[in-house]
C-alpha atoms as a PDB file:
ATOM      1  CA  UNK A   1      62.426  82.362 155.942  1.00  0.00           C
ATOM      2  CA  UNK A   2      64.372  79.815 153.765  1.00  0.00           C
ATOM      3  CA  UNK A   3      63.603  81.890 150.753  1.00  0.00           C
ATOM      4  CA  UNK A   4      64.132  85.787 152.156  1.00  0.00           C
ATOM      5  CA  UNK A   5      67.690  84.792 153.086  1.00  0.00           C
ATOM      6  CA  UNK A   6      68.075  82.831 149.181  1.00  0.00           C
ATOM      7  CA  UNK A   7      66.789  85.555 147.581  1.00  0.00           C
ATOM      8  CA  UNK A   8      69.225  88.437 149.567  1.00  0.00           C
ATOM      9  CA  UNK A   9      72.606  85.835 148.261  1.00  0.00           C
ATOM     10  CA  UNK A  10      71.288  86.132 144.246  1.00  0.00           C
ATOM     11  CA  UNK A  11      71.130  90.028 145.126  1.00  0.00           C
ATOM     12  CA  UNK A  12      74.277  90.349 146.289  1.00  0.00           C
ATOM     13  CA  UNK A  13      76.012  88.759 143.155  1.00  0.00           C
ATOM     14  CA  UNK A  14      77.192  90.841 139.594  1.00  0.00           C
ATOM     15  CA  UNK A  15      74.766  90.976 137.173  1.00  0.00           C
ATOM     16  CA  UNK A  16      75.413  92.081 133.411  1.00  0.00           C
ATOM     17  CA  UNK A  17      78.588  92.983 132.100  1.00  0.00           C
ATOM     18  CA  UNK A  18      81.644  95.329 133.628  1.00  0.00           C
ATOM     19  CA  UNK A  19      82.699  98.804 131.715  1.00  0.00           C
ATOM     20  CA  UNK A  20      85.979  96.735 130.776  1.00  0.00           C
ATOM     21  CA  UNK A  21      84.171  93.933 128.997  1.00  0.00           C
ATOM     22  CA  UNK A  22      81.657  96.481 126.968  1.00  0.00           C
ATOM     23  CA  UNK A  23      85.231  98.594 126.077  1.00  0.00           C
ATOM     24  CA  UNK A  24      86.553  95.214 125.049  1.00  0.00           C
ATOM     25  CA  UNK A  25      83.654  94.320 122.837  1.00  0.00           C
ATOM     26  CA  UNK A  26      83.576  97.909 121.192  1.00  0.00           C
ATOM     27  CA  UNK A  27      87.231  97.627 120.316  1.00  0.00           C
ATOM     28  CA  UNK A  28      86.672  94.672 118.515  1.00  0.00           C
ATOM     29  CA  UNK A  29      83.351  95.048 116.467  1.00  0.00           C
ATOM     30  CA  UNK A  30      85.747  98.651 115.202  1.00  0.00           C
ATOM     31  CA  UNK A  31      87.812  96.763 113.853  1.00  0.00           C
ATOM     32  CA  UNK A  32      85.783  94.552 112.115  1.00  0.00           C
ATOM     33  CA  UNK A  33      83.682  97.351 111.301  1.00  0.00           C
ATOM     34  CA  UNK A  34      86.913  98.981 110.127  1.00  0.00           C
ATOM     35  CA  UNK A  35      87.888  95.991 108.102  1.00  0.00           C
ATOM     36  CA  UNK A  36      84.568  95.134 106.031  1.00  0.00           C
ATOM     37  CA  UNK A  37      84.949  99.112 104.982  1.00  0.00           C
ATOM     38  CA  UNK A  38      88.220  98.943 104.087  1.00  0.00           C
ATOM     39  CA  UNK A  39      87.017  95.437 101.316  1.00  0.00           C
ATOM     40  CA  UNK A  40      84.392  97.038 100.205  1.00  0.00           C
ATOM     41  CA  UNK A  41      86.524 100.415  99.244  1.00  0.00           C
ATOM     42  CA  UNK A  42      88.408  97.938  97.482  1.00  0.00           C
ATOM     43  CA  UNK A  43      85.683  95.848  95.634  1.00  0.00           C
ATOM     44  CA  UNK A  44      84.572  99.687  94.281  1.00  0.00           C
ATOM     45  CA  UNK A  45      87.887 100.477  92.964  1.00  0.00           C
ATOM     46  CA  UNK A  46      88.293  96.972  91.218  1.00  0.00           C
ATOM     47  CA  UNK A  47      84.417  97.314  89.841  1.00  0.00           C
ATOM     48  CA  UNK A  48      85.279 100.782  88.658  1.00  0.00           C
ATOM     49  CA  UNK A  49      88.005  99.618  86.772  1.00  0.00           C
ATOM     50  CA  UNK A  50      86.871  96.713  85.515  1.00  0.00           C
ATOM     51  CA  UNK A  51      84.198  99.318  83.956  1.00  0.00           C
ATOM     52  CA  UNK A  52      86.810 101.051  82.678  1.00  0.00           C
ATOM     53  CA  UNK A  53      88.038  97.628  81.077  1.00  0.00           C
ATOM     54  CA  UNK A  54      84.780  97.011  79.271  1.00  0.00           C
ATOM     55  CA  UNK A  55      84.239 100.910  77.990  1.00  0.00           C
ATOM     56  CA  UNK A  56      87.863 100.698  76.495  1.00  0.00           C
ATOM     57  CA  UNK A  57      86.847  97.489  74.819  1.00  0.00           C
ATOM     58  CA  UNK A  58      83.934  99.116  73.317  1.00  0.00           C
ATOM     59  CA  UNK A  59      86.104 101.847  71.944  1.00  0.00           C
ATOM     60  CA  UNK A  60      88.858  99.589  70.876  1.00  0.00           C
ATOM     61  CA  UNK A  61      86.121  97.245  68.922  1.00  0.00           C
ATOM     62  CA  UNK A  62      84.350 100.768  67.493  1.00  0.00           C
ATOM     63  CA  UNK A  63      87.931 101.917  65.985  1.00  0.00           C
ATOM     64  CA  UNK A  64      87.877  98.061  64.208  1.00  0.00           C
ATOM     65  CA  UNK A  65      84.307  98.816  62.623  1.00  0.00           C
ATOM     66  CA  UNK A  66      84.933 101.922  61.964  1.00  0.00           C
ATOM     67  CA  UNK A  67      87.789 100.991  59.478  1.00  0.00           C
ATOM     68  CA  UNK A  68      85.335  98.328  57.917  1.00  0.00           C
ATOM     69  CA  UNK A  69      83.620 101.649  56.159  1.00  0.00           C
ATOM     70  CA  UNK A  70      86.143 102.260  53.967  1.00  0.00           C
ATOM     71  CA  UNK A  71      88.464  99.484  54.011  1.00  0.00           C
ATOM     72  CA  UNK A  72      88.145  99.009  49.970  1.00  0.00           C
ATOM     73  CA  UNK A  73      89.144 102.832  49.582  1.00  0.00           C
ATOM     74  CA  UNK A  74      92.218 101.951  52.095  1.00  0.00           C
ATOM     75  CA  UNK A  75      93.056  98.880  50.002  1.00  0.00           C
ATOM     76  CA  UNK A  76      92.916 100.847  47.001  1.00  0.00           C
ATOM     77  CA  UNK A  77      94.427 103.555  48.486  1.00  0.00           C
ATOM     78  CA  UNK A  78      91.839 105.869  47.229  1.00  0.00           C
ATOM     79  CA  UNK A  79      92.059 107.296  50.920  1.00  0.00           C
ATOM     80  CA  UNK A  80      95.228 107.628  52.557  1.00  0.00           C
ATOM     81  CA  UNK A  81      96.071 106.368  55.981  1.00  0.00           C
ATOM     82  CA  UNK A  82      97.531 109.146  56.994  1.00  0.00           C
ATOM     83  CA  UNK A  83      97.118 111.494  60.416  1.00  0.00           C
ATOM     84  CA  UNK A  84      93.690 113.091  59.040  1.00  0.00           C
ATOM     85  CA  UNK A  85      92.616 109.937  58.519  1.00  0.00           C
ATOM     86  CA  UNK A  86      92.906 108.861  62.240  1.00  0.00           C
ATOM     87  CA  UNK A  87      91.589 112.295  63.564  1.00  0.00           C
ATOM     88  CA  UNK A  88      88.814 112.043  61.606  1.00  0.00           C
ATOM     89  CA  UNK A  89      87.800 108.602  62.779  1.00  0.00           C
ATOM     90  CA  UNK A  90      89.477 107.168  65.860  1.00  0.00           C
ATOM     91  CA  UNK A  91      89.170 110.185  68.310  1.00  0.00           C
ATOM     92  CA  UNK A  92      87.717 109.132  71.500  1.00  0.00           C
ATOM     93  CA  UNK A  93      84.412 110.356  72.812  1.00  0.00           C
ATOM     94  CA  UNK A  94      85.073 110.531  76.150  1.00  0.00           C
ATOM     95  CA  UNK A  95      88.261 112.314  76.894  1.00  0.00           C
ATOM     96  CA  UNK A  96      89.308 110.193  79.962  1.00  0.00           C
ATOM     97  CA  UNK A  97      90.265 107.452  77.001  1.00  0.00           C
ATOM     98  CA  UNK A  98      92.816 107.480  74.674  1.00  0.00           C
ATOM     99  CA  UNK A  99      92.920 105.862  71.211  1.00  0.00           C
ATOM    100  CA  UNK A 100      95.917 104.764  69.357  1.00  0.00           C
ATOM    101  CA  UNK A 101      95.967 103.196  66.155  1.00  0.00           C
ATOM    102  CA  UNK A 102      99.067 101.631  64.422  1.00  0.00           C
ATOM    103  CA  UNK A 103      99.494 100.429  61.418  1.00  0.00           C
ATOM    104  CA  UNK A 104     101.303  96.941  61.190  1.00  0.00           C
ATOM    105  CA  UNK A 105     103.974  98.728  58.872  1.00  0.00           C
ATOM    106  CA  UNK A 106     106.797 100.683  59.809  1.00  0.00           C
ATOM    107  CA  UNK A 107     106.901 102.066  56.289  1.00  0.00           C
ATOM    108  CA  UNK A 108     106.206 105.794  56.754  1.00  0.00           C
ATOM    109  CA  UNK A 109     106.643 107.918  53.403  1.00  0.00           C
ATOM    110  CA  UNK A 110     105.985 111.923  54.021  1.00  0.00           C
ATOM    111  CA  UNK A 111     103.616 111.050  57.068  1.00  0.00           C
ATOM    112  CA  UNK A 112     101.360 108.797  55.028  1.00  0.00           C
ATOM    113  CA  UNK A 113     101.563 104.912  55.927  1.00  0.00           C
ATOM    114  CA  UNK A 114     100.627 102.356  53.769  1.00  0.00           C
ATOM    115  CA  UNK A 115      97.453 100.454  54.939  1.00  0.00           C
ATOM    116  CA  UNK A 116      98.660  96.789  55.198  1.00  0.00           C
ATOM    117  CA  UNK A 117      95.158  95.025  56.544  1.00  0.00           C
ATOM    118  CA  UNK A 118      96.543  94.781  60.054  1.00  0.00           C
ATOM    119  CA  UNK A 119      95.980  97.587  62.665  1.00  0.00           C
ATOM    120  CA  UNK A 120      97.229  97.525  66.458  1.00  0.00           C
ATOM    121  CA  UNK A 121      94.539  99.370  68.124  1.00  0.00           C
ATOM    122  CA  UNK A 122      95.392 100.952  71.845  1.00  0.00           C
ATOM    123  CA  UNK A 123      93.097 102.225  74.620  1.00  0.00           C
ATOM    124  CA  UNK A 124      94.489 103.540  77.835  1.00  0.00           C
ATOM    125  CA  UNK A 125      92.717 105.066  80.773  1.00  0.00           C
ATOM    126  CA  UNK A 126      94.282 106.883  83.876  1.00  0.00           C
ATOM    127  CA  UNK A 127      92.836 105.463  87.290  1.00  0.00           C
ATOM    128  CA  UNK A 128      94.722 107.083  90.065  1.00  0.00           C
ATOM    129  CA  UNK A 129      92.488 105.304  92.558  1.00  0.00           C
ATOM    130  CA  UNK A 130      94.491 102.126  91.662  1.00  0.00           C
ATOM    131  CA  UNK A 131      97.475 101.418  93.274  1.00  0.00           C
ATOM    132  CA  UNK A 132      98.657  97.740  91.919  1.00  0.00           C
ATOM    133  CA  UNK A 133     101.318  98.891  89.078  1.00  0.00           C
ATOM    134  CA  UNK A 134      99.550  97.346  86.442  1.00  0.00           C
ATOM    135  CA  UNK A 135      99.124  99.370  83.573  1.00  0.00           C
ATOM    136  CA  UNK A 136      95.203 100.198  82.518  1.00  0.00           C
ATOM    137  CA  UNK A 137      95.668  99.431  78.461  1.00  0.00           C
ATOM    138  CA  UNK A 138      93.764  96.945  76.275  1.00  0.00           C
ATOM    139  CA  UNK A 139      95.274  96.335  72.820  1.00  0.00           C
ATOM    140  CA  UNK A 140      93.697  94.784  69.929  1.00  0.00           C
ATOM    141  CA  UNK A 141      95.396  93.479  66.466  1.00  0.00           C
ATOM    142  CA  UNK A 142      92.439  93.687  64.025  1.00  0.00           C
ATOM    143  CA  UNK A 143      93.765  91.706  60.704  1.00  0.00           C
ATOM    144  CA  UNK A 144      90.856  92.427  57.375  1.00  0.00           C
ATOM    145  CA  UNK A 145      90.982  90.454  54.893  1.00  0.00           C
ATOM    146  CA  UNK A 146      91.726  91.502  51.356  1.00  0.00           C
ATOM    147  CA  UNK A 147      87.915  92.401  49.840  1.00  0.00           C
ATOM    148  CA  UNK A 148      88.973  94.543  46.951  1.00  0.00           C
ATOM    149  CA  UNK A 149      91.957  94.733  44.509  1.00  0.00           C
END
């Protein structure tokens, strides 16, 4: 009889856990939930544009090897550095990119500049999804050496 009236005083008592503690513990794994989301958006945008980064790179170094092709015709001046000239050879692929190229001279006679071994070379992107006010542009100064005269 010991037992029957031990086992009906472990009855009576709560087992498991109230509504109050499960809302409790839903609350908080939604916000944590909530918060891993929120770094991972973030890690995407900064991988994105770090891809951006490297792709604008790319471009930048292809404008530099580009001008290797005819850098003695440049030197010479056998082919002008002139708009055509960029047009023709430093328009980006992919349209999200832009290309700029500047000569190192500010010596502009009838919209022909005189190619001085030294280029500036500019890529910018656009990537609205980044909201830290720093601007997406790489710049490169490519300097050739003199290889004809």
């Amino acid at each position: 009889m010991k037992y029957a009236a031990l086992s009906k005083v472990r009855s009576s008592k709560q087992q498991g856990f109230t509504l109050i503690e499960v809302l409790i513990a839903l609350v908080l794994s939604s916000v944590a939930l909530l918060g891993l989301a929120a770094g991972q958006l973030k890690s995407l945008q900064y991988a994105t544009n770090s891809f951006n980064y490297t792709v604008s790179l790319i471009q930048a170094n292809n404008a530099v090897e580009r001008t290797w092709v005819k850098l003695c015709d440049l030197q010479n001046g056998t082919v002008l550095y002139d708009a055509d000239y960029n047009t023709e050879n430093f328009v980006s692929p992919v349209a999200t990119y832009n290309v700029a190229i500047v000569p190192a001279t500010t010596q502009i006679v009838g919209g022909v500049s005189p190619f001085v071994n030294n280029l500036m070379v500019t890529v910018s992107w656009n990537d609205a999804r980044m909201t830290d006010d720093n601007a997406s542009v790489i710049r490169i100064n490519a300097q050739y050496p003199q290889i004809c005269s």
